[in-house]
PDB file of N, CA and C in Angstrom:
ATOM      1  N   UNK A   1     -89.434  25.745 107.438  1.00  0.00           N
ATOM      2  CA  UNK A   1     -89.353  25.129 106.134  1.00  0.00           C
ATOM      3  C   UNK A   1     -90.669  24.479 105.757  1.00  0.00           C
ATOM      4  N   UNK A   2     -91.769  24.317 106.212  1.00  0.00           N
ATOM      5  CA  UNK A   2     -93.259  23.934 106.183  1.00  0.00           C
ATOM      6  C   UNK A   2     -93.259  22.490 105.751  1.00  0.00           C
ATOM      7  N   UNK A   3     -92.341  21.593 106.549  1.00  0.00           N
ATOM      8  CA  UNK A   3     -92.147  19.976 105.732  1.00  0.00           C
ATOM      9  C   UNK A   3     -92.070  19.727 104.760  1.00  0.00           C
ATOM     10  N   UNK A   4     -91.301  20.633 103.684  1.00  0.00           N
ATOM     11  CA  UNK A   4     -91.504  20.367 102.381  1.00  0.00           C
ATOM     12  C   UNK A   4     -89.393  20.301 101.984  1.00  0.00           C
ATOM     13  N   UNK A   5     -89.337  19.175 101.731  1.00  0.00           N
ATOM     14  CA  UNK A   5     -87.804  19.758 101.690  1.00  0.00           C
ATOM     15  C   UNK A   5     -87.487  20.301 100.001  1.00  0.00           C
ATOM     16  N   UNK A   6     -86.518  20.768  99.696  1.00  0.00           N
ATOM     17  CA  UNK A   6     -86.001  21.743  98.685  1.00  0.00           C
ATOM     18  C   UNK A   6     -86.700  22.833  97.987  1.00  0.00           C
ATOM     19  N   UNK A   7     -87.315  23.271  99.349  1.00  0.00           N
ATOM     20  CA  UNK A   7     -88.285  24.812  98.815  1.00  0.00           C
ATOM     21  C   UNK A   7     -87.444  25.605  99.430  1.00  0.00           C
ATOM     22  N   UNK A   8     -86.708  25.792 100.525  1.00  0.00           N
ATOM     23  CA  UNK A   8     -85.909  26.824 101.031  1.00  0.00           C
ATOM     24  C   UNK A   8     -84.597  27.108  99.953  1.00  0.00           C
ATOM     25  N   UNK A   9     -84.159  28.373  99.848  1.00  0.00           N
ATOM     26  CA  UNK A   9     -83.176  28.620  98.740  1.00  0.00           C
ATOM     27  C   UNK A   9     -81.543  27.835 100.194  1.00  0.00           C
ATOM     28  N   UNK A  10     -81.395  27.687 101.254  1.00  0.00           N
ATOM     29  CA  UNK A  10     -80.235  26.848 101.067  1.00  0.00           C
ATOM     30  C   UNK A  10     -80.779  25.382 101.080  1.00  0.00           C
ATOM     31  N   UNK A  11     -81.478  25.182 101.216  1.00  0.00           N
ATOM     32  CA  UNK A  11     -81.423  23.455 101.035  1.00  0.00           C
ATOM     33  C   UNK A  11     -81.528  23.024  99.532  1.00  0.00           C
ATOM     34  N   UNK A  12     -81.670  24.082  99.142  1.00  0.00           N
ATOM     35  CA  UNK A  12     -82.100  24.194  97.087  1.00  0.00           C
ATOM     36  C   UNK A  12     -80.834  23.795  96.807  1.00  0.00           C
ATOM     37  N   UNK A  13     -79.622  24.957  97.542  1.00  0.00           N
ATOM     38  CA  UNK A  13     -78.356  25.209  97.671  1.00  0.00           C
ATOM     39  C   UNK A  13     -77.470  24.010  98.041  1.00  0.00           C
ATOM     40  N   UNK A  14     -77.571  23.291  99.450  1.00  0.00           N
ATOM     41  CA  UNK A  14     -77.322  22.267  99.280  1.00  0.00           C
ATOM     42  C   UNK A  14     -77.521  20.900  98.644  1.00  0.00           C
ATOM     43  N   UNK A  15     -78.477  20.892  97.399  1.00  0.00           N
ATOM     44  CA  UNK A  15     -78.872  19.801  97.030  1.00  0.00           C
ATOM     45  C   UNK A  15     -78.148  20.327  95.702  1.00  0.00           C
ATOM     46  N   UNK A  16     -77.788  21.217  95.339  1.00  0.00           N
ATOM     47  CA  UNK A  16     -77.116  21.780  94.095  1.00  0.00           C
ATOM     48  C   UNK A  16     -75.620  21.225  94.637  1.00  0.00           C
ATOM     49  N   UNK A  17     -74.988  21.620  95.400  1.00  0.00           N
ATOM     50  CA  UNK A  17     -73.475  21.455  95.530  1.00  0.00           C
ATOM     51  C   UNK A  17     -73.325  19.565  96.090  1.00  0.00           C
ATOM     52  N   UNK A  18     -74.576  19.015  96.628  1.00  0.00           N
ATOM     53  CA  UNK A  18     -73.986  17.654  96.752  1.00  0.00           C
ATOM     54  C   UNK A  18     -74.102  17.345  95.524  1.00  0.00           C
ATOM     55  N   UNK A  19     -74.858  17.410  94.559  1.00  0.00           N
ATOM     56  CA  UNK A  19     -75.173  16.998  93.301  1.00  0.00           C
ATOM     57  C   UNK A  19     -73.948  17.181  92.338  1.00  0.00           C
ATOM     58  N   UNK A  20     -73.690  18.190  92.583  1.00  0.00           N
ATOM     59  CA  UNK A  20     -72.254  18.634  91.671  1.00  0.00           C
ATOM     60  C   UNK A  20     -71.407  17.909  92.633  1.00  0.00           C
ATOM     61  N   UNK A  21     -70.541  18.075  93.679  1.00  0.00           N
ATOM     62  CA  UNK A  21     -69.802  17.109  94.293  1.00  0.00           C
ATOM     63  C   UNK A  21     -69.304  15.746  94.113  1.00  0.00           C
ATOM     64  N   UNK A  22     -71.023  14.798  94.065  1.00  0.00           N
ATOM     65  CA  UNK A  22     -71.060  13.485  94.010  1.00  0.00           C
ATOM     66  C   UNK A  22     -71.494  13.192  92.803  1.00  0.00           C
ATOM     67  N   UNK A  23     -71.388  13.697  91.675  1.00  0.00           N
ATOM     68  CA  UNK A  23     -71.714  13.720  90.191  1.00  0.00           C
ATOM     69  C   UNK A  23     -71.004  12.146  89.487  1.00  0.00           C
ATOM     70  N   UNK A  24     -69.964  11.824  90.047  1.00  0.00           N
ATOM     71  CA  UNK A  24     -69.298  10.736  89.343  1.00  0.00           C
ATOM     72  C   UNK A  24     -69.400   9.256  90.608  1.00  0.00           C
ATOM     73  N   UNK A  25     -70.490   9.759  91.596  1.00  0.00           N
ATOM     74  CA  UNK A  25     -70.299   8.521  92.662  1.00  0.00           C
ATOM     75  C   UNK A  25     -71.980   8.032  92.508  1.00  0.00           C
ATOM     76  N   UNK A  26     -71.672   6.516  92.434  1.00  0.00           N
ATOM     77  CA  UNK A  26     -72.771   5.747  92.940  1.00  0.00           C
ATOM     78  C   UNK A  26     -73.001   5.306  94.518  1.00  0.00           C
ATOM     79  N   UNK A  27     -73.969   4.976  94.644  1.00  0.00           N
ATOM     80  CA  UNK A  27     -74.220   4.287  95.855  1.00  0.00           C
ATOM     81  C   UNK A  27     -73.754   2.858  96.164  1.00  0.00           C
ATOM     82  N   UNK A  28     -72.923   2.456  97.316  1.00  0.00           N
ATOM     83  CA  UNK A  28     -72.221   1.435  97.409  1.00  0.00           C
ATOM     84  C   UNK A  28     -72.796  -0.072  96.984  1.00  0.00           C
ATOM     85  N   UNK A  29     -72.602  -0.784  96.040  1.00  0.00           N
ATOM     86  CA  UNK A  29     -73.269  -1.972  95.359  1.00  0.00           C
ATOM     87  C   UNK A  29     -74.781  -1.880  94.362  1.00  0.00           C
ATOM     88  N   UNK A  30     -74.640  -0.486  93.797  1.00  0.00           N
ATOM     89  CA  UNK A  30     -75.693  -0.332  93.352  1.00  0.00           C
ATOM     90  C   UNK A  30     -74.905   0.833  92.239  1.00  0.00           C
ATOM     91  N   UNK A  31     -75.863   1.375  90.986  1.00  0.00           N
ATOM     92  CA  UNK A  31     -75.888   1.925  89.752  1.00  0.00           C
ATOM     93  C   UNK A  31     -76.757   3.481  90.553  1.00  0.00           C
ATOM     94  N   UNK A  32     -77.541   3.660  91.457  1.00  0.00           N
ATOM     95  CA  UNK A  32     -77.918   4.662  92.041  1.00  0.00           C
ATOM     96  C   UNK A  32     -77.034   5.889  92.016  1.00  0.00           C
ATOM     97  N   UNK A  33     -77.671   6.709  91.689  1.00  0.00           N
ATOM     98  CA  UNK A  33     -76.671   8.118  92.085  1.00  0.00           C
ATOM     99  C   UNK A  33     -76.302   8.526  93.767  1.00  0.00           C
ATOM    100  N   UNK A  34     -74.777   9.176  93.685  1.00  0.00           N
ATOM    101  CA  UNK A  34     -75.045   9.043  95.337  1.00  0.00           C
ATOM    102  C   UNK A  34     -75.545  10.103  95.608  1.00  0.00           C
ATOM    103  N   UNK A  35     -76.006  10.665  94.758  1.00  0.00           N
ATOM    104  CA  UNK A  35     -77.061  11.767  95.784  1.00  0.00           C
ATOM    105  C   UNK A  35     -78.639  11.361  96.237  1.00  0.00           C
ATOM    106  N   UNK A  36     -78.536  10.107  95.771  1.00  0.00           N
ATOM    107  CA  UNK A  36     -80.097   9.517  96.537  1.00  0.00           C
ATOM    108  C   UNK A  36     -79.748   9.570  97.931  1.00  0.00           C
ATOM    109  N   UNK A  37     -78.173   8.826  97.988  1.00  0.00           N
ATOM    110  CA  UNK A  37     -78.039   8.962  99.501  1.00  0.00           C
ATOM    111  C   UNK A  37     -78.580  10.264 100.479  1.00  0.00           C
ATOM    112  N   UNK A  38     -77.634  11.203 100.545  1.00  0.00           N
ATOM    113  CA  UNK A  38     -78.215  12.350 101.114  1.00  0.00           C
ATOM    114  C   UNK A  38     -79.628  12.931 100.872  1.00  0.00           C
ATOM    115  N   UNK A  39     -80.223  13.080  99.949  1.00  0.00           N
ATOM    116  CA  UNK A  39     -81.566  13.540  99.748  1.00  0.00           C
ATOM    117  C   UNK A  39     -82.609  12.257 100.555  1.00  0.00           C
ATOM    118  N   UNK A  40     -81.966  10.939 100.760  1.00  0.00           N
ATOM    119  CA  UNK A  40     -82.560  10.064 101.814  1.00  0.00           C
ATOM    120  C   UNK A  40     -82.557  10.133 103.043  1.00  0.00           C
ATOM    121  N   UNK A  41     -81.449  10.846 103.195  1.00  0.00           N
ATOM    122  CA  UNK A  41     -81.110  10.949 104.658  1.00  0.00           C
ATOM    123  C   UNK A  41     -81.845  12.487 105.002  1.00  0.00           C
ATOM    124  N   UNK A  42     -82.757  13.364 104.304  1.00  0.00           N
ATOM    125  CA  UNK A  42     -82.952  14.501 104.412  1.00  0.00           C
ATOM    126  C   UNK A  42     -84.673  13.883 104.709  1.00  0.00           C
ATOM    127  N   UNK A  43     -84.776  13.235 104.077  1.00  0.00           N
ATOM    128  CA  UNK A  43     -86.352  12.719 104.166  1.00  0.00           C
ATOM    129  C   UNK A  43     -86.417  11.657 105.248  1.00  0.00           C
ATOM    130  N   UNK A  44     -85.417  11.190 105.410  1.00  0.00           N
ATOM    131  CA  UNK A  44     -85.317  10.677 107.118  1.00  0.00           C
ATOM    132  C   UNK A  44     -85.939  11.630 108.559  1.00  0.00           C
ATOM    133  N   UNK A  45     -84.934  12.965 108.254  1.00  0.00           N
ATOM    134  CA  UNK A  45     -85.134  13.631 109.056  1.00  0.00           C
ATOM    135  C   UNK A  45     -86.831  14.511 109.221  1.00  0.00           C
ATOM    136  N   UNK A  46     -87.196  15.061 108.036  1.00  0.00           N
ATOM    137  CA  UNK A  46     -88.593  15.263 107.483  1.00  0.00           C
ATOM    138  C   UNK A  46     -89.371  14.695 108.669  1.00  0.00           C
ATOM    139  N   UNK A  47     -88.942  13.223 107.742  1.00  0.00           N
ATOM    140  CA  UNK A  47     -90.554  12.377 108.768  1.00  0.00           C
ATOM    141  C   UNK A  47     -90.347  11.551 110.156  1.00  0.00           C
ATOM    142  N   UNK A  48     -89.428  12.499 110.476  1.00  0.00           N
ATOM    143  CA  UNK A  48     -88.764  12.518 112.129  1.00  0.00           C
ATOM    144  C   UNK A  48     -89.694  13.678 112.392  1.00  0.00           C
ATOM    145  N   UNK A  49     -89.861  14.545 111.682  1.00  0.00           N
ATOM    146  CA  UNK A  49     -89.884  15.978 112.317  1.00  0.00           C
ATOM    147  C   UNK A  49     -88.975  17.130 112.274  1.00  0.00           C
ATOM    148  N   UNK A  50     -87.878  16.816 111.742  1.00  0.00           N
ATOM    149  CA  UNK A  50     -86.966  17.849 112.202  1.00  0.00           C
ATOM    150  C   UNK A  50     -86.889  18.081 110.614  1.00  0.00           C
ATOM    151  N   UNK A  51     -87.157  19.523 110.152  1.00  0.00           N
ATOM    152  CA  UNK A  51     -87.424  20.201 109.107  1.00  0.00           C
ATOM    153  C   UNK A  51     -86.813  22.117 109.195  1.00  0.00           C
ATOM    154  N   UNK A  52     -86.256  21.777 110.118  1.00  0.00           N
ATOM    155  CA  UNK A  52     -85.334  23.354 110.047  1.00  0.00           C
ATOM    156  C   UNK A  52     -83.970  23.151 108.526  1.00  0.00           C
ATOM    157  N   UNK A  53     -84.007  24.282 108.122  1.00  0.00           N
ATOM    158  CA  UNK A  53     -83.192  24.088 106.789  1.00  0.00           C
ATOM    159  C   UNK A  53     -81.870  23.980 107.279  1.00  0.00           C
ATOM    160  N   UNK A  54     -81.113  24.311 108.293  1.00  0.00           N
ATOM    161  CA  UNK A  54     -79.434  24.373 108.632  1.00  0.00           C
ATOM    162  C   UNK A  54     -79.358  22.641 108.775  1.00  0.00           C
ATOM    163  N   UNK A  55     -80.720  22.356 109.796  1.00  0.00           N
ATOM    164  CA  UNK A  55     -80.011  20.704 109.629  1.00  0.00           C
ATOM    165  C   UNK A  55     -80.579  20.374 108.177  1.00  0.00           C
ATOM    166  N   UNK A  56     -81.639  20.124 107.846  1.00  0.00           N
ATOM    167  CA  UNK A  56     -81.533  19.783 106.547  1.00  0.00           C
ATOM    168  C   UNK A  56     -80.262  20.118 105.342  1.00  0.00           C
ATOM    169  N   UNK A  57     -79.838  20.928 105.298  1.00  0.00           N
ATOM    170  CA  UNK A  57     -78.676  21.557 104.469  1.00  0.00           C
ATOM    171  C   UNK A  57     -77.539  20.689 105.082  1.00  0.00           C
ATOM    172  N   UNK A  58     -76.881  20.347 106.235  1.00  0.00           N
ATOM    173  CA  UNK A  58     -76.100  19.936 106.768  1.00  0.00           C
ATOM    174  C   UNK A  58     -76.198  18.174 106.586  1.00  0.00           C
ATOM    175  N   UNK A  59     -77.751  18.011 106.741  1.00  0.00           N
ATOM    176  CA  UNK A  59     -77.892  16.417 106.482  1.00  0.00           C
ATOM    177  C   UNK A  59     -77.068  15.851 105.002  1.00  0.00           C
ATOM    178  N   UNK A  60     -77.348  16.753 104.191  1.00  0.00           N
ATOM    179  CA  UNK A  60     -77.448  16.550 102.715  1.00  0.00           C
ATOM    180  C   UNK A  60     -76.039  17.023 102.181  1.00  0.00           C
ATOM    181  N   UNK A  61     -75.415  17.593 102.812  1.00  0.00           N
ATOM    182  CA  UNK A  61     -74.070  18.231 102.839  1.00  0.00           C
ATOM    183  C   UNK A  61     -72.834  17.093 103.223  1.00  0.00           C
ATOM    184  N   UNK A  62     -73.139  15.838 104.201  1.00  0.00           N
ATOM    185  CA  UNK A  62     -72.266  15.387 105.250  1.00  0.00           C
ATOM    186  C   UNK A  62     -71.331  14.467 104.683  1.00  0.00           C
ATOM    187  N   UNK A  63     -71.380  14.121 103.088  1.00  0.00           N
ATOM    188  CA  UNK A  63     -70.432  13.383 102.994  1.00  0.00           C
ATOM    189  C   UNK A  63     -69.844  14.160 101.572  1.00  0.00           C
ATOM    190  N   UNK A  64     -69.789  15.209 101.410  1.00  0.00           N
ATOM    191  CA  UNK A  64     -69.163  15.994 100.735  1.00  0.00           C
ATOM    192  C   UNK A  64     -67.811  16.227 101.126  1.00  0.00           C
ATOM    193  N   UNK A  65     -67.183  16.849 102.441  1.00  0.00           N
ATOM    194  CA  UNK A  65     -66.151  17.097 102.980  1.00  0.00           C
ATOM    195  C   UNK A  65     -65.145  15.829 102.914  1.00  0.00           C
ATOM    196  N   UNK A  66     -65.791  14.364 103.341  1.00  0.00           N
ATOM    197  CA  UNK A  66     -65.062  13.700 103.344  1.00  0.00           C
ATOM    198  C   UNK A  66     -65.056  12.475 102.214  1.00  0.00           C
ATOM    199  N   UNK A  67     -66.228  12.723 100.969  1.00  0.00           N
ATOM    200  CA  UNK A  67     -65.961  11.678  99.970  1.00  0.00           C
ATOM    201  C   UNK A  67     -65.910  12.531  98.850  1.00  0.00           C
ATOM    202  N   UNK A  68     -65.452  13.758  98.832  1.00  0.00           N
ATOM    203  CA  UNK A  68     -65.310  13.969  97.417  1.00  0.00           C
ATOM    204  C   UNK A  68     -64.306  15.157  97.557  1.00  0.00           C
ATOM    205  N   UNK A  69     -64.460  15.712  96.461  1.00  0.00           N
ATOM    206  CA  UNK A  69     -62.943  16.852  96.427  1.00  0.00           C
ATOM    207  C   UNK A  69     -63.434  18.375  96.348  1.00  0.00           C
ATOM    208  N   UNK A  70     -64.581  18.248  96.348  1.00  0.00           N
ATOM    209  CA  UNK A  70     -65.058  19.710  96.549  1.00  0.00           C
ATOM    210  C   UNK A  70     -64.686  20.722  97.755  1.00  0.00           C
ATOM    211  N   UNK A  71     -64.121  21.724  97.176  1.00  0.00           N
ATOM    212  CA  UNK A  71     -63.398  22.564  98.230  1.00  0.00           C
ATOM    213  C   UNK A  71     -63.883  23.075  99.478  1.00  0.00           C
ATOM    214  N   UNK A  72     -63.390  22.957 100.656  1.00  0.00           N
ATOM    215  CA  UNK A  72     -64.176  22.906 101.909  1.00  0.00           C
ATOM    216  C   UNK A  72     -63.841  24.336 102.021  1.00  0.00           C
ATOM    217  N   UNK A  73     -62.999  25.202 101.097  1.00  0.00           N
ATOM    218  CA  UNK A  73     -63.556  26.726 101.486  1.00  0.00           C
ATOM    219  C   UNK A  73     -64.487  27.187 101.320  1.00  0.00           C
ATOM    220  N   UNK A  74     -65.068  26.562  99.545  1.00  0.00           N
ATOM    221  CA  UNK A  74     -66.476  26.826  99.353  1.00  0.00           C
ATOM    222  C   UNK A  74     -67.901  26.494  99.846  1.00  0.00           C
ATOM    223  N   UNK A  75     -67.554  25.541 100.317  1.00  0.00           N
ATOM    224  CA  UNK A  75     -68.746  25.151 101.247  1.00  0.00           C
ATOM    225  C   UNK A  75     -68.467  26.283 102.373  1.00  0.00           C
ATOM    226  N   UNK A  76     -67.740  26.212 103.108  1.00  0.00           N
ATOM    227  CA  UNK A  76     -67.686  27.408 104.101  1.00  0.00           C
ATOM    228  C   UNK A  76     -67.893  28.963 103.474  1.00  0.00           C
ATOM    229  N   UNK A  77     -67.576  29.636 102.738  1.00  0.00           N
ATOM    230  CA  UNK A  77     -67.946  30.528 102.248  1.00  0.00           C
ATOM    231  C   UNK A  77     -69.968  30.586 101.459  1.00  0.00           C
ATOM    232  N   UNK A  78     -70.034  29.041 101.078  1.00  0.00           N
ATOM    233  CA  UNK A  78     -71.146  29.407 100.428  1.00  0.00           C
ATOM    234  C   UNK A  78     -72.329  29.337 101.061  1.00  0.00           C
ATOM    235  N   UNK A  79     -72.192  28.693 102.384  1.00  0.00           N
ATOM    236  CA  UNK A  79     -73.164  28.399 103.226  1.00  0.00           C
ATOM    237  C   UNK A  79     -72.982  28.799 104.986  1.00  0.00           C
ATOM    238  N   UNK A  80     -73.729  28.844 105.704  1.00  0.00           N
ATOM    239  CA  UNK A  80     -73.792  29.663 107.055  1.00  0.00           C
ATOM    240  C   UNK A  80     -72.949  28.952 108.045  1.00  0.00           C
ATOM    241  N   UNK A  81     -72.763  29.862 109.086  1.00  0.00           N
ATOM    242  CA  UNK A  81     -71.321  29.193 110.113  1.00  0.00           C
ATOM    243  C   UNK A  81     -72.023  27.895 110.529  1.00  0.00           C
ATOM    244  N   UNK A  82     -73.358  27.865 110.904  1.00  0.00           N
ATOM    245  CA  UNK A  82     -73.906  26.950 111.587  1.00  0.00           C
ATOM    246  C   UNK A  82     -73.594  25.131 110.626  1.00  0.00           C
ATOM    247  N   UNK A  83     -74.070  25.495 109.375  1.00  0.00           N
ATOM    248  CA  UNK A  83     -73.980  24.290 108.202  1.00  0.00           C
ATOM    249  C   UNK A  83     -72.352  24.119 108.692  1.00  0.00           C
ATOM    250  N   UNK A  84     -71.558  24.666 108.669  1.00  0.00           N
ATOM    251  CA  UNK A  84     -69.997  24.337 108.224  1.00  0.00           C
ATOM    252  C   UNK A  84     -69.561  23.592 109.627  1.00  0.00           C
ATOM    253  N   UNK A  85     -70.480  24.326 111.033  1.00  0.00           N
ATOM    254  CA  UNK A  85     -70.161  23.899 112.430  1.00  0.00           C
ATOM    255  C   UNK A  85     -70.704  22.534 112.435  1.00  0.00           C
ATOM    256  N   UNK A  86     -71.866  22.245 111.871  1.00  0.00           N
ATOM    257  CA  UNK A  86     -72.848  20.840 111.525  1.00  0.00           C
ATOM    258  C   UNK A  86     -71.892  20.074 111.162  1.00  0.00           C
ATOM    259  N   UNK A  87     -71.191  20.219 110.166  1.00  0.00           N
ATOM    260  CA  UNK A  87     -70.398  19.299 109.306  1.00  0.00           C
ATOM    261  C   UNK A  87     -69.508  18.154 110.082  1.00  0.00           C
ATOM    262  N   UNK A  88     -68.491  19.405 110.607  1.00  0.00           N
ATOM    263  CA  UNK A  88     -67.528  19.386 111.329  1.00  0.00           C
ATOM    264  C   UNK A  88     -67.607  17.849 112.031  1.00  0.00           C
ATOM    265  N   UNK A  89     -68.412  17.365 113.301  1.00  0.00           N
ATOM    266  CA  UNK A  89     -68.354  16.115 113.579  1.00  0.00           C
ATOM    267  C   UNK A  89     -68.995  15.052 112.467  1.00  0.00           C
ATOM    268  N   UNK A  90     -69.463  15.344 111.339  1.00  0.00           N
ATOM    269  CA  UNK A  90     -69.711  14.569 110.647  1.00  0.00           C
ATOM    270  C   UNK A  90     -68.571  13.720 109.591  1.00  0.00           C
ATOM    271  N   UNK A  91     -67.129  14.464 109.724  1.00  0.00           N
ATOM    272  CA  UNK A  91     -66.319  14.252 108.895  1.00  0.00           C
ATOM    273  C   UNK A  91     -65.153  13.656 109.475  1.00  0.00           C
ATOM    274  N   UNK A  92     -64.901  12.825 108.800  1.00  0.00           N
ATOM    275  CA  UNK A  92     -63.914  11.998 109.537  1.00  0.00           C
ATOM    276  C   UNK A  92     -62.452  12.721 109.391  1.00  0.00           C
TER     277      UNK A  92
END
């Protein structure tokens, strides 16, 4: 992914479906969109080092399954076994 996050077409992908997902959520005590959250937690990982797109996609993905209503077939259908296997302990 060359440290650049949302140049790969799934992390493009996942920043499209948290966005639609979390469209009506703020960030807890704040007017912020909650997709600052995840796209924060993606630039966490960045300037860790870890810049492979499945975790990036998965970072940015992780509170989809369990804070919003977006269908967890489509995430599984729209994205790779690995993202959907990522998820998995991330969701309560």
């Amino acid at each position: 992914m060359s440290g650049e996050v949302g140049y790969s077409g799934l992390v493009e992908r996942a920043l499209r479906v948290a966005a639609v997902a979390h469209r009506e959520q703020t960030r807890k005590g704040t007017e912020l969109p909650y997709i600052t959250h995840p796209a924060h937690v993606a630039m966490i990982l960045l300037r860790h080092g870890i810049d492979d797109e499945v975790t990036t996609a998965t970072a940015i993905l992780h509170d989809v399954l369990e804070d919003t209503d977006y269908p967890r077939e489509r995430i599984r259908a729209e994205f790779p076994e690995e993202v959907w296997e990522g998820l998995q302990p991330l969701t309560e």
